[in-house]
Structures are given as structure tokens and as C-alpha cells.
C-alpha atoms as a PDB file:
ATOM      1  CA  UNK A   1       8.393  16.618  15.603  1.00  0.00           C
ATOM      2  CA  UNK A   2       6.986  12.952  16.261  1.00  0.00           C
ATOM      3  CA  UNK A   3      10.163  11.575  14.010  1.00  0.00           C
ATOM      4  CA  UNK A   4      14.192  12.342  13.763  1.00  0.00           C
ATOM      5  CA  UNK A   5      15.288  13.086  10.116  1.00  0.00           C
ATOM      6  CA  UNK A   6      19.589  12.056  10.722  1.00  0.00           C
ATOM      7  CA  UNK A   7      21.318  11.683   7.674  1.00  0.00           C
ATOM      8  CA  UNK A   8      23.075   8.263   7.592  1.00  0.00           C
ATOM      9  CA  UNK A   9      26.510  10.073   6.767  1.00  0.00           C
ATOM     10  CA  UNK A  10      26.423  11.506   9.997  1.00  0.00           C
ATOM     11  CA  UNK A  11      26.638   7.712  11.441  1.00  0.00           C
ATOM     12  CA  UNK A  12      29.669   7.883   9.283  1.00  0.00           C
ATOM     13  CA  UNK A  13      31.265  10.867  10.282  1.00  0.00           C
ATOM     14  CA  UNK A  14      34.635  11.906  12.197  1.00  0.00           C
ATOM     15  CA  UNK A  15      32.665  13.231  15.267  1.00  0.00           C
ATOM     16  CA  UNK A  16      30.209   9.993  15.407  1.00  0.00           C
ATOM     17  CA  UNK A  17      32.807   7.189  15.096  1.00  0.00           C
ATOM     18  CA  UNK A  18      35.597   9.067  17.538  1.00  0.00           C
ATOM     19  CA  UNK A  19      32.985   9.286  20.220  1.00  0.00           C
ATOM     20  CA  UNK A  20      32.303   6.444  23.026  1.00  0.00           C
ATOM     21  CA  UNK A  21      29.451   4.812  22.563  1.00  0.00           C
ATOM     22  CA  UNK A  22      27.786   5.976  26.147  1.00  0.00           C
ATOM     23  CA  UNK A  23      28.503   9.331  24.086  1.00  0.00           C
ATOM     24  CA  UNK A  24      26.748   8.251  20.709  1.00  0.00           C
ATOM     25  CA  UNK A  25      23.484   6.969  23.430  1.00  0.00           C
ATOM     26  CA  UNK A  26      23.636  10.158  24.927  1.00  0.00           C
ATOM     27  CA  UNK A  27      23.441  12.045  21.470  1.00  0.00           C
ATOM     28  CA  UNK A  28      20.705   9.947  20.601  1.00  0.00           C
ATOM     29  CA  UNK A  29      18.206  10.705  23.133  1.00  0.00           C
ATOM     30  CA  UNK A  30      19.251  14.075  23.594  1.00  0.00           C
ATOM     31  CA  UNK A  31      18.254  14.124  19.636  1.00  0.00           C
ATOM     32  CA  UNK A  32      14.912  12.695  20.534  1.00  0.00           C
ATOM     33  CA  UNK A  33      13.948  15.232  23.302  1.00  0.00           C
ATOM     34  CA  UNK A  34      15.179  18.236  21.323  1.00  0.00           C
ATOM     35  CA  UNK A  35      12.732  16.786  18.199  1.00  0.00           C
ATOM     36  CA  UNK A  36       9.924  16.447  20.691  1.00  0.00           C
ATOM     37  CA  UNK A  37      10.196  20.097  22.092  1.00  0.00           C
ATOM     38  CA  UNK A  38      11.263  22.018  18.466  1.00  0.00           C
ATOM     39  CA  UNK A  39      13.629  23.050  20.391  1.00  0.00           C
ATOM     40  CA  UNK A  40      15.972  23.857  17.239  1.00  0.00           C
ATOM     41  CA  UNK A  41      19.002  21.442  19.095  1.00  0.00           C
ATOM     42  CA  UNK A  42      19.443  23.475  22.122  1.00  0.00           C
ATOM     43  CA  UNK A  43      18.467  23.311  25.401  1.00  0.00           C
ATOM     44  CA  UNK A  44      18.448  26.509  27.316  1.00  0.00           C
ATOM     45  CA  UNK A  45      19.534  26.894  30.603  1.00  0.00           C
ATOM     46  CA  UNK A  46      20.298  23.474  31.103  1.00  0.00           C
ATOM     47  CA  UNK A  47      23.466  23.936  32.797  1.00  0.00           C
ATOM     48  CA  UNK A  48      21.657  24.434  36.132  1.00  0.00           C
ATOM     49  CA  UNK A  49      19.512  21.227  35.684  1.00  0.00           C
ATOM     50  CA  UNK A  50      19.993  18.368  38.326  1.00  0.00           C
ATOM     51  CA  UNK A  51      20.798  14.798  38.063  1.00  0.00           C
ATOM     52  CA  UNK A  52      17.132  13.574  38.796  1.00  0.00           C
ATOM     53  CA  UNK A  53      15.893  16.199  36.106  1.00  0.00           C
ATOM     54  CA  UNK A  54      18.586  14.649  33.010  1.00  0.00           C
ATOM     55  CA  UNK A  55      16.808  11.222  33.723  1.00  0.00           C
ATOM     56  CA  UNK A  56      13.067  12.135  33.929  1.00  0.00           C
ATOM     57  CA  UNK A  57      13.270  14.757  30.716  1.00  0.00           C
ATOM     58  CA  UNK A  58      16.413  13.165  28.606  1.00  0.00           C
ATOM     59  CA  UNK A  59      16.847   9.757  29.818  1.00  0.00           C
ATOM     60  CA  UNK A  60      20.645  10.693  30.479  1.00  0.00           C
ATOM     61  CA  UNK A  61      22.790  11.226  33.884  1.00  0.00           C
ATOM     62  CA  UNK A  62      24.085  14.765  34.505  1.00  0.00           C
ATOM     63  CA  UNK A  63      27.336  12.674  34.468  1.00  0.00           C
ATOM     64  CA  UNK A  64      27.181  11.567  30.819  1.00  0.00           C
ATOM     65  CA  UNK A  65      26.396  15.028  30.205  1.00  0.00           C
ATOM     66  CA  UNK A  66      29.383  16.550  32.060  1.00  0.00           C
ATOM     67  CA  UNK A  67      31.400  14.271  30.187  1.00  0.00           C
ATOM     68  CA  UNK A  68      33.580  16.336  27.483  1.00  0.00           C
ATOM     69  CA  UNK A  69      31.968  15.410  23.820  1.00  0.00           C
ATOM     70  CA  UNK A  70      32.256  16.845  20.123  1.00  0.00           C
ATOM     71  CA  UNK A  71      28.549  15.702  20.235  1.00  0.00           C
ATOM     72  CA  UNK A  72      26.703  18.114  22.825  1.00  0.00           C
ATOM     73  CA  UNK A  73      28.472  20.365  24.445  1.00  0.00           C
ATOM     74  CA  UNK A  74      27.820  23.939  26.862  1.00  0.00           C
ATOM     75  CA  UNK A  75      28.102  26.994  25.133  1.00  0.00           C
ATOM     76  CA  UNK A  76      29.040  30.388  26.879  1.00  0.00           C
ATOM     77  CA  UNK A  77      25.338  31.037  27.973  1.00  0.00           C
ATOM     78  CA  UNK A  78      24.685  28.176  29.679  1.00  0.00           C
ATOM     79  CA  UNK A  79      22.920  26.456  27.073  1.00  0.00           C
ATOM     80  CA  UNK A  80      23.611  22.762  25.881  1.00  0.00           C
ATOM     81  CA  UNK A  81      23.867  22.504  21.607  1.00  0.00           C
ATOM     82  CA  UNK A  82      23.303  19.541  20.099  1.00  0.00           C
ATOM     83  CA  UNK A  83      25.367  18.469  17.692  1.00  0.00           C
ATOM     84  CA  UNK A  84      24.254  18.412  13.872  1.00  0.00           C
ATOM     85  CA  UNK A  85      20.604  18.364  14.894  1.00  0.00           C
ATOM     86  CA  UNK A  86      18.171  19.040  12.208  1.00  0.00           C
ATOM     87  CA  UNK A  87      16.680  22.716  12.369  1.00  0.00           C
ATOM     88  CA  UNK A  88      16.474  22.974   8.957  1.00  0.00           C
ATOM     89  CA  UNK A  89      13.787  19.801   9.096  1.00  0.00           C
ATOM     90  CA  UNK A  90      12.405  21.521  11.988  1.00  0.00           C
ATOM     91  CA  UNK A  91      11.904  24.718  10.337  1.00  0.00           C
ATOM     92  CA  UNK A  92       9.998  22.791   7.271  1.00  0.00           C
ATOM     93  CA  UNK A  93       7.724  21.314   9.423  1.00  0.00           C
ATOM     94  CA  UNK A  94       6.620  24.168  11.732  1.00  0.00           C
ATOM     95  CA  UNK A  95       5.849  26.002   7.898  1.00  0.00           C
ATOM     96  CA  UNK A  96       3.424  22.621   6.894  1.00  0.00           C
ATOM     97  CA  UNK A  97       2.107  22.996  10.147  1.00  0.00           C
ATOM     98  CA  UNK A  98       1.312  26.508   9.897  1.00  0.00           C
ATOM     99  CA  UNK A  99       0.028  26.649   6.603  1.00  0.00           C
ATOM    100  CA  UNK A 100      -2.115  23.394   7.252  1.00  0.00           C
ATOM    101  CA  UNK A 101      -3.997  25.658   9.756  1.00  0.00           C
ATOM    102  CA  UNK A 102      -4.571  28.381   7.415  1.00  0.00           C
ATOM    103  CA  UNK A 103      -6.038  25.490   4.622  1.00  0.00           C
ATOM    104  CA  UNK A 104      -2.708  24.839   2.267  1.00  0.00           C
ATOM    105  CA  UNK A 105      -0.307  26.733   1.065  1.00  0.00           C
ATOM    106  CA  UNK A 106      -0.088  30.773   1.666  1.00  0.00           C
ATOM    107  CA  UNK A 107      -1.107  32.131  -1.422  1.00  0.00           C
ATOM    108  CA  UNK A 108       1.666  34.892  -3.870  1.00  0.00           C
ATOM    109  CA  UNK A 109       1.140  37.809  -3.442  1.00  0.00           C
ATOM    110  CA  UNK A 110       1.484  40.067  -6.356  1.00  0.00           C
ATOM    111  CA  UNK A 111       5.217  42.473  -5.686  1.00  0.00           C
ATOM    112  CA  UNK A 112       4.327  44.709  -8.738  1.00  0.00           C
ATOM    113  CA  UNK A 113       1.563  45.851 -10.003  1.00  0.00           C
ATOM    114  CA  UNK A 114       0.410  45.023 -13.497  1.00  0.00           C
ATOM    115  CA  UNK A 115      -0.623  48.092 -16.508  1.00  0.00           C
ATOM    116  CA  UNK A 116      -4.220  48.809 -17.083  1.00  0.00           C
ATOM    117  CA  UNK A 117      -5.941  46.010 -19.116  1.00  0.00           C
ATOM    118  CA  UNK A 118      -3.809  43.315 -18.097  1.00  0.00           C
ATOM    119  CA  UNK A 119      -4.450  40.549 -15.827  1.00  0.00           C
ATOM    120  CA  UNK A 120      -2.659  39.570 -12.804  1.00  0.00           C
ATOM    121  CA  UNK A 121      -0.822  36.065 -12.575  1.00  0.00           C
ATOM    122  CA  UNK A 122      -3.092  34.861  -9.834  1.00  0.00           C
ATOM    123  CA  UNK A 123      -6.515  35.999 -11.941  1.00  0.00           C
ATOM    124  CA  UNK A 124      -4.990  34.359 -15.358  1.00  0.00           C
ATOM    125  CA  UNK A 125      -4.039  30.510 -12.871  1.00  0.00           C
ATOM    126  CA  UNK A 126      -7.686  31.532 -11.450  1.00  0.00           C
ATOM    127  CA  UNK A 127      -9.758  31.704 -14.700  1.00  0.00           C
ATOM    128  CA  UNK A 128      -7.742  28.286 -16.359  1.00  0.00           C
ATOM    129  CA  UNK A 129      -8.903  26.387 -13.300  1.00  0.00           C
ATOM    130  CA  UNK A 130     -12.465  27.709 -13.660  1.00  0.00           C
ATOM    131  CA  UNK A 131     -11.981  26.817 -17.731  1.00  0.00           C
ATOM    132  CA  UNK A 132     -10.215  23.259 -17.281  1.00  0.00           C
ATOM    133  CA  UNK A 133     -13.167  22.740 -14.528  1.00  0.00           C
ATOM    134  CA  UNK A 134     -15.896  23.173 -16.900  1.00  0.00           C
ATOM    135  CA  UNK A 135     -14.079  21.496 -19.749  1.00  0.00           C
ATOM    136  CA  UNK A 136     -13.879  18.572 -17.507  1.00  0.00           C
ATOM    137  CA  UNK A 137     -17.579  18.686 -16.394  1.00  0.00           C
ATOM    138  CA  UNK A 138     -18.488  18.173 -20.321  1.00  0.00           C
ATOM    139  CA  UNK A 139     -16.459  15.675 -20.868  1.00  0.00           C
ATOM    140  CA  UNK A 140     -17.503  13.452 -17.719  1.00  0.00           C
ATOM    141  CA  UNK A 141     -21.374  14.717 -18.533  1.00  0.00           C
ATOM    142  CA  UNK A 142     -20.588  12.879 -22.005  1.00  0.00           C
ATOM    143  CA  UNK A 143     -19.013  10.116 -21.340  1.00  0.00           C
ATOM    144  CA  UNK A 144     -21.501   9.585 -18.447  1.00  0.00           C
ATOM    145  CA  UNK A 145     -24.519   9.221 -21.607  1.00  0.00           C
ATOM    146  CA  UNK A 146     -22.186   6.972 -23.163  1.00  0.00           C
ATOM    147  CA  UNK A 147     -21.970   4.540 -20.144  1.00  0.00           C
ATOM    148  CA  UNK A 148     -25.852   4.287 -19.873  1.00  0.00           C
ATOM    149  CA  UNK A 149     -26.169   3.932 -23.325  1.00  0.00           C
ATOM    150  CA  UNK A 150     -23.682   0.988 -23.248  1.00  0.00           C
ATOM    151  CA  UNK A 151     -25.103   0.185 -20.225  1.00  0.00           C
ATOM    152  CA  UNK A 152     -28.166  -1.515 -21.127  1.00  0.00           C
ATOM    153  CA  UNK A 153     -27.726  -4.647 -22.577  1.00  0.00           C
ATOM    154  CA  UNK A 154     -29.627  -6.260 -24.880  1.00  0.00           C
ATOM    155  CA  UNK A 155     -31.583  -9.440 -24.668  1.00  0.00           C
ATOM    156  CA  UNK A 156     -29.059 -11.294 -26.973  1.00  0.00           C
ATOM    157  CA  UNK A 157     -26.036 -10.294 -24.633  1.00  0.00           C
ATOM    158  CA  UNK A 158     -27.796 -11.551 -21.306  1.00  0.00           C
ATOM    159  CA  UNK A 159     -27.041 -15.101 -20.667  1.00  0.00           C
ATOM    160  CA  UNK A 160     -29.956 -17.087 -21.170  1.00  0.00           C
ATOM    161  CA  UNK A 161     -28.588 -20.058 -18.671  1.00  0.00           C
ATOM    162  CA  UNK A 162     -26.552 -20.659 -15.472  1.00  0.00           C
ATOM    163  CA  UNK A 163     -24.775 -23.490 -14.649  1.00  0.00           C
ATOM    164  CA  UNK A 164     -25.857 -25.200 -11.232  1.00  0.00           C
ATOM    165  CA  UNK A 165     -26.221 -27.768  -9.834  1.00  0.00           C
ATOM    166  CA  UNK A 166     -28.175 -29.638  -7.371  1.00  0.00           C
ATOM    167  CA  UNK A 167     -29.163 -32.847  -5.435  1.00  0.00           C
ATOM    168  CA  UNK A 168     -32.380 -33.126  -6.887  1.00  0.00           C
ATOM    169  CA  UNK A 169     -32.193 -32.021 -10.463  1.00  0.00           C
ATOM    170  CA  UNK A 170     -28.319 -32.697 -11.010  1.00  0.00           C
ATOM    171  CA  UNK A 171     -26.585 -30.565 -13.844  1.00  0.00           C
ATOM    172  CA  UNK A 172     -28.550 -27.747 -15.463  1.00  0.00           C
ATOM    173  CA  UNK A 173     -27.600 -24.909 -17.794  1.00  0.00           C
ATOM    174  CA  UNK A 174     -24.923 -26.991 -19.463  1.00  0.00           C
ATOM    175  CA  UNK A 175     -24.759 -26.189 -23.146  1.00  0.00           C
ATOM    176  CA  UNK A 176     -23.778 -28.148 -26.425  1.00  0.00           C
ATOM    177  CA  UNK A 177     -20.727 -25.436 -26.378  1.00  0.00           C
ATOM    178  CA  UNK A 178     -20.325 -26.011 -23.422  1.00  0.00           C
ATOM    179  CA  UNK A 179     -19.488 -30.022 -24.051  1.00  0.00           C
ATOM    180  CA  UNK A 180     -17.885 -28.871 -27.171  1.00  0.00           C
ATOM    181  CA  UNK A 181     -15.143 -26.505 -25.678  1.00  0.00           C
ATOM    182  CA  UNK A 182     -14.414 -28.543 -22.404  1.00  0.00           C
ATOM    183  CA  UNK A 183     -14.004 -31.765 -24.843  1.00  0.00           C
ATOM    184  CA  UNK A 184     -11.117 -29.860 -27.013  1.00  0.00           C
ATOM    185  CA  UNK A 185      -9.699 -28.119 -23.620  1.00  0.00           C
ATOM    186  CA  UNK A 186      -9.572 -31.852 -21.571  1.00  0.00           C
ATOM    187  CA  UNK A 187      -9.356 -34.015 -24.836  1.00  0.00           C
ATOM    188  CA  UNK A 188      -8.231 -36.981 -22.229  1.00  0.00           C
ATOM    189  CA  UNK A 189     -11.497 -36.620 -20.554  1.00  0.00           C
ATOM    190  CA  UNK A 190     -14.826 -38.325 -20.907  1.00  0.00           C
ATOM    191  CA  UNK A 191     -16.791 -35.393 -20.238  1.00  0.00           C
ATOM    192  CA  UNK A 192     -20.217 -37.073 -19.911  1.00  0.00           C
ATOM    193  CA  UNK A 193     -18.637 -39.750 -17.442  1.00  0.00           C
ATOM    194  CA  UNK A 194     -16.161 -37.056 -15.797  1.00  0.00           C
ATOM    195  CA  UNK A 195     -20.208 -35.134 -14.710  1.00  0.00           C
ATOM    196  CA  UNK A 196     -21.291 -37.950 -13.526  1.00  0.00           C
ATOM    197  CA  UNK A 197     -18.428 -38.644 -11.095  1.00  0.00           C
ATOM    198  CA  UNK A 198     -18.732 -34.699  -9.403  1.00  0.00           C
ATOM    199  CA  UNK A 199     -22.207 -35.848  -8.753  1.00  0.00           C
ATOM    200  CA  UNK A 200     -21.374 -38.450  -7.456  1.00  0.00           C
ATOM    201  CA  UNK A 201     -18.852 -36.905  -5.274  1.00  0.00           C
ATOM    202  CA  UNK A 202     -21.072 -33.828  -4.441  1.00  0.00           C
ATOM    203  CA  UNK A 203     -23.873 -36.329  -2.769  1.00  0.00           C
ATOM    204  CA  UNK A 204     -21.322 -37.869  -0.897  1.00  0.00           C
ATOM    205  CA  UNK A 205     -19.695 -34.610   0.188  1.00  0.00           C
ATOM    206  CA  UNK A 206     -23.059 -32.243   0.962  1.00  0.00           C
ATOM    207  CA  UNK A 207     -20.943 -29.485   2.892  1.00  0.00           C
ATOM    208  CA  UNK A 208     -19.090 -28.930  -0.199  1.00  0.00           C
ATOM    209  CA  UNK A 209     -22.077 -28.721  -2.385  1.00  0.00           C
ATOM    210  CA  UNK A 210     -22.782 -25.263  -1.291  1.00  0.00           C
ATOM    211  CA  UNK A 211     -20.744 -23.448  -4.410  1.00  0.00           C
ATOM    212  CA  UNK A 212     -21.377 -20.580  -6.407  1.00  0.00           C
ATOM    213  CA  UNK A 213     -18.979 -21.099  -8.986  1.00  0.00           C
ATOM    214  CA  UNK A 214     -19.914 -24.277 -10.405  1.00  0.00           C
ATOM    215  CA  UNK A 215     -18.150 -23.393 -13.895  1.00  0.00           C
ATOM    216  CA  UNK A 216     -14.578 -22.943 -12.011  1.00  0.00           C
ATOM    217  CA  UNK A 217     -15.815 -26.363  -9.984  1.00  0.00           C
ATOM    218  CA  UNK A 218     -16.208 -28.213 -13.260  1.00  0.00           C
ATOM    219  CA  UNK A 219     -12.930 -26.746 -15.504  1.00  0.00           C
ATOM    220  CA  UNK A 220     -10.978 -27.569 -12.564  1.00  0.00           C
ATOM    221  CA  UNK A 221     -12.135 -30.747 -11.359  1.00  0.00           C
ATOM    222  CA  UNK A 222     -11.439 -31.707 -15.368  1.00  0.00           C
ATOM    223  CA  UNK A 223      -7.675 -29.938 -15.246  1.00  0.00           C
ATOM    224  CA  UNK A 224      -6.836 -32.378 -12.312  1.00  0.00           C
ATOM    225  CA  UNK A 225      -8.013 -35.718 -14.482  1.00  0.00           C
ATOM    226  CA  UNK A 226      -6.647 -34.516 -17.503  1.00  0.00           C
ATOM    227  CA  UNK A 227      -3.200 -33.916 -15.542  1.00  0.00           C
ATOM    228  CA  UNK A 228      -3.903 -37.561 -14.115  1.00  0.00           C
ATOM    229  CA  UNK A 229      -4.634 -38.828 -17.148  1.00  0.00           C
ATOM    230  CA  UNK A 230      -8.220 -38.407 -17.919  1.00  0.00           C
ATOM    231  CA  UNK A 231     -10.349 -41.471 -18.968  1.00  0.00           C
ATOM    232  CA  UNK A 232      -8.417 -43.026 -21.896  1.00  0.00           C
ATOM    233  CA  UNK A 233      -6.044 -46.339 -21.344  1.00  0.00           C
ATOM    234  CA  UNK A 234      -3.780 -44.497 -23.166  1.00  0.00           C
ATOM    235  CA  UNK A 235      -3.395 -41.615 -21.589  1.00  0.00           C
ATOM    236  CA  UNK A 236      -2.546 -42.882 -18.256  1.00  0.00           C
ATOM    237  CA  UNK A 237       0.938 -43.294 -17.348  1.00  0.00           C
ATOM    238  CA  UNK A 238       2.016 -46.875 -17.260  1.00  0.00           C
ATOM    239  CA  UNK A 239       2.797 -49.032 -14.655  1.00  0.00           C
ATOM    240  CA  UNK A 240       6.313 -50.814 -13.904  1.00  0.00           C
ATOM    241  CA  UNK A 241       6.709 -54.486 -14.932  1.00  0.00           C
ATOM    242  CA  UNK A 242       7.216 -55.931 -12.011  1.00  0.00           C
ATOM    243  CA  UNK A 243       4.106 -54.303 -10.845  1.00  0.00           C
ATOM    244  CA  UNK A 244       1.572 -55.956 -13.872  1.00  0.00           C
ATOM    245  CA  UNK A 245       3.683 -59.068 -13.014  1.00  0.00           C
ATOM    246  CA  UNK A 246       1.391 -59.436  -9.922  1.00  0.00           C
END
């Protein structure tokens, strides 16, 4: 297993807490090397192993593992048990593993045989696949007609102008609407005078001129005037007294 699965009430438990921590580091990696063999928490024979052998394999001393713990521990046979390690996890994924080789899950097989005429379970799931398959196949044929139908627009929905803009030629593509709704969106703003001062701006900023949105360009150059006030007196906030005093 490339990952530990420890239940956090085992960091809570009796055993855990009572033990040193040297103990609870010990426990740890001998966790880790037991997940990394599937070794189902015990290591066999490891009663005989040396000093340089703990360190290399476990990352332990043969000293921390002579020392008396409820967390490993020999058992008659020489072997050392680790305590609550997780064979049950292990278990699970040896089965994923297995079946993943064989292409998913092991199919049922059938433990009775069904009367004459009848269907088995497995040919009933296998014919409502093949049925929902085909159902789905018309639908998607269908609603793939729809899309081209609705696909192809006609000459009424295509815009008939872009709005651009350029050294030489200035504003094009803006509409009467398009005065119209930017006048009752930015009522503070000239909009006329507001176009001439981004071109204005544009020719005196040429590596910023290179847009492709020029309709977000405009609506948000005229949101920042409106915020500041836009171009009537009015509008603007005013200044102290002291300051038209000068």
C-alpha cells in the first residue's frame, strides 16, 4: 500500500497515549514498512534480525525494538505484530487490485438455477443496458438534429457590426443604441466627449491599443468617470472652502 489508513481514535487511545514517544516513532515506521510490504502487520522471523538490518529496512534500532511495548511486540514464533495495523484496509486493496487486472469487478455468478422460460438475473441487467443504450442513442440522434437546426442562424441574428477601433479610422461599428443605452447606463457622462478622450488616450498609449474587447474597454472606461463624476459640474463632488478660497 503506497498510504497508511490509522484511524484518529487510535491517536487517542489507552495504548497510544501510555506509550513513550520513542515508542509511538517506532510504531509509526514500523506501520509504514508493514504498509509497503502487505505484510498484514507482522513481520516474520524478525526476531533474528540485526541491529544494522532494523535501520536499513525499518528505520528503527534493534534497541527500540527490544524495548517492552503494548505497541509491537514478539509473539511465540518469533514474529513481531504490529499493533492495530490495518489488514482489513489491506485486504480491500489487494481485492481492487486484483479485480483491476481482470477489467472491474468479478462478475455474480448465478448459485441456483432458474425454471425453463425464465431469464437469469445477469441476462435480464444485460438486456436493460442494451435497451437504455439504444434509448439513449435516439434521444442524442434527436437532439443532435435539433442543435443543427438551431444551429444555423439567420441573417437577422448575425451582428451586422463590430465595434473597433483604430488609429486611422477612430471609432467604427458604434450604433444609435449603442449611444442610447450607454447614455441611460452613465447618465453623468458625455458620451460623445467621453470617445473622444479614449482616443485620445489610445494614440498616446499605442501598446495598449492592441484590444479585442473594445465594448468592455468603452463600458468600463465610462464606469470609472461616472464613479468620478462624469462630465457634469454637478455631478462632481465639491471641493472644501478653504480650497476655492485660493
Amino acid at each position: 500500500m503506497n498510504y497508511l489508513n490509522i484511524h484518529t481514535d487510535l491517536l487517542r487511545s489507552e495504548e497510544y497515549l501510555g506509550a513513550e514517544p520513542v515508542e509511538r516513532a517506532t510504531w509509526l515506521n514500523l506501520m509504514g514498512w508493514c504498509a509497503s510490504q502487505e505484510n498484514g502487520g507482522i513481520i516474520k522471523d524478525a526476531h533474528d534480525w540485526t541491529d544494522r538490518k532494523w535501520q536499513q529496512l525499518c528505520g528503527v534500532t534493534l534497541r527500540e525494538i527490544q524495548t517492552p511495548s503494548k505497541l509491537y511486540f514478539f509473539n511465540d514464533g518469533g514474529n513481531l505484530v504490529i499493533w492495530s495495523y490495518p489488514a482489513d484496509k489491506e485486504k480491500e486493496v489487494k481485492t481492487n487490485r486484483k479485480n483491476g487486472k481482470k477489467g472491474g469487478r468479478p462478475r455474480k455468478e448465478e448459485t441456483q438455477k432458474k425454471p425453463g422460460g425464465f431469464e437469469s438475473e445477469n441476462q435480464v441487467v444485460s438486456n436493460r443496458k442494451t435497451d437504455l443504450k439504444t434509448e439513449w442513442l435516439e434521444i442524442a440522434e434527436t437532439e443532435g438534429k435539433g442543435r443543427e437546426g438551431k444551429g444555423k442562424k439567420s441573417k437577422e441574428d448575425v451582428p451586422t457590426q463590430t465595434l473597433v477601433w483604430s488609429v486611422t479610422g477612430g471609432w467604427a461599428g458604434i450604433t444609435d443604441q449603442d449611444l442610447q443605452d450607454w447614455k441611460e447606463a452613465f447618465p453623468a457622462c458625455d458620451i460623445k466627449r467621453q470617445l473622444a478622450l479614449m482616443t485620445e488616450w489610445l494614440k498616446s498609449n499605442p501598446a495598449k491599443a492592441k484590444k479585442k474587447q473594445w465594448r468592455r474597454f468603452v463600458t468600463g472606461w465610462l464606469s470609472r468617470s461616472q464613479e468620478r463624476g462624469g462630465d457634469i459640474q454637478s455631478n462632481r463632488p465639491e471641493k472644501p472652502q478653504a480650497e476655492r478660497c485660493l
